[in-house]
C-alpha atoms as a PDB file:
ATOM      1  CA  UNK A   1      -0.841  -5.226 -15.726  1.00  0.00           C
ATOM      2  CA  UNK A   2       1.785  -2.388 -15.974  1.00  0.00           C
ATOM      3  CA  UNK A   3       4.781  -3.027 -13.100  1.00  0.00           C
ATOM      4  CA  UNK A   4       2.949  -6.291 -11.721  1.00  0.00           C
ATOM      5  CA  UNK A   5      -0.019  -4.239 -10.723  1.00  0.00           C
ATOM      6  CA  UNK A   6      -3.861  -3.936 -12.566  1.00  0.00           C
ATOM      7  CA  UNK A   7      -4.133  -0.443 -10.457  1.00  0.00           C
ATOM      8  CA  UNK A   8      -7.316  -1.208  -8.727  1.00  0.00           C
ATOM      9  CA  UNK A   9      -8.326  -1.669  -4.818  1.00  0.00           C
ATOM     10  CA  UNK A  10     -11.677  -3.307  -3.862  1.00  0.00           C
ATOM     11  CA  UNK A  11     -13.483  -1.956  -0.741  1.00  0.00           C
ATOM     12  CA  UNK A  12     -15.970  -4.317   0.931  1.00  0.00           C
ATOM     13  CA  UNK A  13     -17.761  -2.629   4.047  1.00  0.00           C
ATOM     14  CA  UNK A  14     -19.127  -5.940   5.728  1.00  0.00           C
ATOM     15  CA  UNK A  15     -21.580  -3.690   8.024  1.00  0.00           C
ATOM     16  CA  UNK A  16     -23.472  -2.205   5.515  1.00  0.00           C
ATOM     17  CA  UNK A  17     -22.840  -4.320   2.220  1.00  0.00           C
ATOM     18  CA  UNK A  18     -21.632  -1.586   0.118  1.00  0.00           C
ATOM     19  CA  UNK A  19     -18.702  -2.157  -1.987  1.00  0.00           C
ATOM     20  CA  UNK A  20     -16.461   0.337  -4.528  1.00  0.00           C
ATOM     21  CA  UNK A  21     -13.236   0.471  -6.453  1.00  0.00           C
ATOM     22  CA  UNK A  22     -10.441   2.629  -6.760  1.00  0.00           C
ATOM     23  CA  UNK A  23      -7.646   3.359  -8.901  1.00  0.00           C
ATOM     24  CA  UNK A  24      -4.042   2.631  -6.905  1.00  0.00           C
ATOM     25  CA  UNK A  25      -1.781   5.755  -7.391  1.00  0.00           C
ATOM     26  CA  UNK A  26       1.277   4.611  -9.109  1.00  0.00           C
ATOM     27  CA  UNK A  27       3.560   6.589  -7.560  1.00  0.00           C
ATOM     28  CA  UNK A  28       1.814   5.185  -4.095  1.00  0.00           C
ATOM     29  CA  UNK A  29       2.424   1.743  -5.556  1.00  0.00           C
ATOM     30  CA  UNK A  30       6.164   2.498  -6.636  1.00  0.00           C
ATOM     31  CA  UNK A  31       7.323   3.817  -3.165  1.00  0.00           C
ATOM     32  CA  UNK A  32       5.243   1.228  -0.652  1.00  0.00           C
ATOM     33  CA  UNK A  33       6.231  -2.142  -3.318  1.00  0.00           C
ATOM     34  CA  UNK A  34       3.721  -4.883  -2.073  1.00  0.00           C
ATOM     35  CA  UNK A  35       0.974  -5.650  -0.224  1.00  0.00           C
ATOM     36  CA  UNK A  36       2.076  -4.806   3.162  1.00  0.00           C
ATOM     37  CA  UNK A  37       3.576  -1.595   2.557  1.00  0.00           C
ATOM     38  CA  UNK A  38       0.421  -0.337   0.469  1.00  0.00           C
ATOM     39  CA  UNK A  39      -1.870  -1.328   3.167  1.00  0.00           C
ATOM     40  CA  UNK A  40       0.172   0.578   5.888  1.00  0.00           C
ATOM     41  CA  UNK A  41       0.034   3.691   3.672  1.00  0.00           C
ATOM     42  CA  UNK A  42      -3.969   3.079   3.142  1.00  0.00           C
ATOM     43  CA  UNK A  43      -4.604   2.647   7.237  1.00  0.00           C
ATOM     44  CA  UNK A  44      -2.102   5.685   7.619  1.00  0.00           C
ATOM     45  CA  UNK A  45      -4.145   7.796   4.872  1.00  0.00           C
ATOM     46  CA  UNK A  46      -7.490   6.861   4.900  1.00  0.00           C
ATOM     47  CA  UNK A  47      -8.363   5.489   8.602  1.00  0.00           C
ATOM     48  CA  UNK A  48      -5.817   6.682  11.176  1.00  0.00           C
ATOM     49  CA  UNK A  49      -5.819  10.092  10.245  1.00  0.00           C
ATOM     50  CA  UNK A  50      -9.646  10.058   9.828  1.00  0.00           C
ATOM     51  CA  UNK A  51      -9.761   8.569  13.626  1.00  0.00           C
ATOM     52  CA  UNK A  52      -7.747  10.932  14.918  1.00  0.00           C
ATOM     53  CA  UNK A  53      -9.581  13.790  13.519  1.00  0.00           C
ATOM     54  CA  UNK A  54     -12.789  12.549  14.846  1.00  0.00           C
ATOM     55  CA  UNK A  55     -11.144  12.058  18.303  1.00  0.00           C
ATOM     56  CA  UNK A  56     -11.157   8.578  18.062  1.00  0.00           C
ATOM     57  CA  UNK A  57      -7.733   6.636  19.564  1.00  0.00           C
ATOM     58  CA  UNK A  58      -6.070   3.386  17.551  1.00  0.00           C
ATOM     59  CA  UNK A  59      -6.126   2.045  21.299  1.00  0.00           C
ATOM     60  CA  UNK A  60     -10.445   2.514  21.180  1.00  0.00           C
ATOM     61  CA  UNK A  61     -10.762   0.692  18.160  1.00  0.00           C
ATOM     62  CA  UNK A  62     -12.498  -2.480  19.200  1.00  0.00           C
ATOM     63  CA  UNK A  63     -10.087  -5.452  16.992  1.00  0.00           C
ATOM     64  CA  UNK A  64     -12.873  -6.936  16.834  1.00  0.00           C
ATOM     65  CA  UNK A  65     -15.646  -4.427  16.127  1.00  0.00           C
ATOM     66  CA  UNK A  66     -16.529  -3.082  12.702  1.00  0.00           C
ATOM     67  CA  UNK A  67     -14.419   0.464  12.528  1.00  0.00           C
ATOM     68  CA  UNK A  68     -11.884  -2.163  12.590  1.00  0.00           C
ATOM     69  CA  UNK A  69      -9.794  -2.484   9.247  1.00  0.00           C
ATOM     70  CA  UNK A  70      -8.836  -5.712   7.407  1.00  0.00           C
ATOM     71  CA  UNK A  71      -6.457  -5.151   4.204  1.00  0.00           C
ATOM     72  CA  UNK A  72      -6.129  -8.490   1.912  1.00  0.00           C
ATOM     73  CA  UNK A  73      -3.652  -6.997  -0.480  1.00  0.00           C
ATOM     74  CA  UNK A  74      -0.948  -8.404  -3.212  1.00  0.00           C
ATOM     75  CA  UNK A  75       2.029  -7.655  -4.623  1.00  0.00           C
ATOM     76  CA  UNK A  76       3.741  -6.928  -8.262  1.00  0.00           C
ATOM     77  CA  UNK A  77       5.076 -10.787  -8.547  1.00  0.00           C
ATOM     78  CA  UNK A  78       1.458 -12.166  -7.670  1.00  0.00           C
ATOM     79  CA  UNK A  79       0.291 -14.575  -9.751  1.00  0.00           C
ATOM     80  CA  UNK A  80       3.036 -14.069 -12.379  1.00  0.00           C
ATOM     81  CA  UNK A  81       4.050 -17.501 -13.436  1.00  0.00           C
ATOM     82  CA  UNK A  82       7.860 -18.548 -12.901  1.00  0.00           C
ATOM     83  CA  UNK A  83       8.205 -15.323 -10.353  1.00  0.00           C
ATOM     84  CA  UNK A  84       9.851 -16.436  -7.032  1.00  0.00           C
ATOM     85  CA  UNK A  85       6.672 -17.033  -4.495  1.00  0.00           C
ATOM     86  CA  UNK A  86       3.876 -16.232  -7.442  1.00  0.00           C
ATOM     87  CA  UNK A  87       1.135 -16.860  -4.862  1.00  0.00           C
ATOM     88  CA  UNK A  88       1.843 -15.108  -1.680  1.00  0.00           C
ATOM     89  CA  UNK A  89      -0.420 -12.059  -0.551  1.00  0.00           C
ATOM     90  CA  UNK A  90      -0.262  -9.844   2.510  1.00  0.00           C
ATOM     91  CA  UNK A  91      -2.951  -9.417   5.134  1.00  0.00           C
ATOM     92  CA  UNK A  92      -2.921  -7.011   7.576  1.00  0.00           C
ATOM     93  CA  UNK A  93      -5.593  -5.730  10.630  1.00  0.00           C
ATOM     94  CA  UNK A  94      -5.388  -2.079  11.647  1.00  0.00           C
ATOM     95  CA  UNK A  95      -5.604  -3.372  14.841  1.00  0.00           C
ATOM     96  CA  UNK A  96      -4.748  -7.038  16.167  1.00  0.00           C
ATOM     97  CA  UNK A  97      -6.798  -8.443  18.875  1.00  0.00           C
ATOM     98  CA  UNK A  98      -3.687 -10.800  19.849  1.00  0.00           C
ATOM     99  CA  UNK A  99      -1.311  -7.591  20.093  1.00  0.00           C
ATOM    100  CA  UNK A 100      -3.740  -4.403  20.173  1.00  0.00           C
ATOM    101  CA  UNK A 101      -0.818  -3.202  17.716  1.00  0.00           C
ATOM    102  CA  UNK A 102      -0.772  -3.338  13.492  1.00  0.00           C
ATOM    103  CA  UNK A 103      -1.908  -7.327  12.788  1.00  0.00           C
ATOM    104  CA  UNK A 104       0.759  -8.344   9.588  1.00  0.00           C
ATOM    105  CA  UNK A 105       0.562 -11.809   8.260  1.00  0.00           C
ATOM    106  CA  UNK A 106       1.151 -13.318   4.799  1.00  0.00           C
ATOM    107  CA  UNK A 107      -0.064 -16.457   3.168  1.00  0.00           C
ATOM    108  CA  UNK A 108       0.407 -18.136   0.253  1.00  0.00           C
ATOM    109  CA  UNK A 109      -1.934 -20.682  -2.315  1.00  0.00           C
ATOM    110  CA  UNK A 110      -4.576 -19.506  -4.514  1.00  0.00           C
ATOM    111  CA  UNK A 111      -6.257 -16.674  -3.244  1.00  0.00           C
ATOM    112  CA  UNK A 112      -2.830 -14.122  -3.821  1.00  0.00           C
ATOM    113  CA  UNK A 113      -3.262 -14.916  -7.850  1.00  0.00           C
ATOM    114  CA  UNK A 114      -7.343 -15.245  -7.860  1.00  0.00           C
ATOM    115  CA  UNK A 115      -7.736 -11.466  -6.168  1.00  0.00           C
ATOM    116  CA  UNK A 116      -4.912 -10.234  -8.920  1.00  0.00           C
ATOM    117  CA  UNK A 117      -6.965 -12.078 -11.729  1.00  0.00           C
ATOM    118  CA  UNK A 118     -10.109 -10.840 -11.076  1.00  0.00           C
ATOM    119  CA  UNK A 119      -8.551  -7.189 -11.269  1.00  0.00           C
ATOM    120  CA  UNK A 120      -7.766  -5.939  -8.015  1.00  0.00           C
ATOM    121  CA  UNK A 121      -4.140  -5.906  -5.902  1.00  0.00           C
END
């Protein structure tokens, strides 16, 4: 777990059930530090642009539908024992059905560590 990070993201498509990994770019990791700012650069890379290519505006995307985005995501200190906050991890929604805007929240317990110990931030 080089720099608090095991350098692998789990995607889990809930529509159709199919689920891969990928390798987290260091230098990614390094610049956005945590959860939150890694999923902003992943909605920004990956979905955004890829919306806006097909045509498709953030204020179309249903919050509740399934092009909607949820990011569970944690950072270098999670789940390292004596680490201020060891169990905190960042969720985020690409788009908030409270606000219509970027959904942030963060949450602490068990889940933060479990996701890191199973091998993905």
């Amino acid at each position: 777990m080089k720099g608090g990070y095991v350098n692998r993201i789990l995607f889990v498509n809930l529509s159709d059930g199919t689920i891969r990994t990928e390798p987290v770019d260091p230098a990614v990791a390094e610049k956005y530090i945590g959860g939150k700012g890694y999923a902003l650069y992943v909605f920004y890379r990956r979905y955004l642009k890829e919306y806006i290519a097909k045509g498709i505006s953030p204020r179309d995307i249903d919050p509740l539908g399934p092009e909607n985005v949820l990011f569970l995501g944690t950072g270098p200190v999670t789940g390292i024992a004596g680490a201020p906050a060891p169990g905190r991890y960042h969720a985020m929604a690409l788009r908030s059905p409270l606000t219509g805007s970027v959904g942030s929240a963060n949450s602490g317990g068990e889940f933060g560590p479990y996701l890191k110990f199973a091998g993905y931030d």
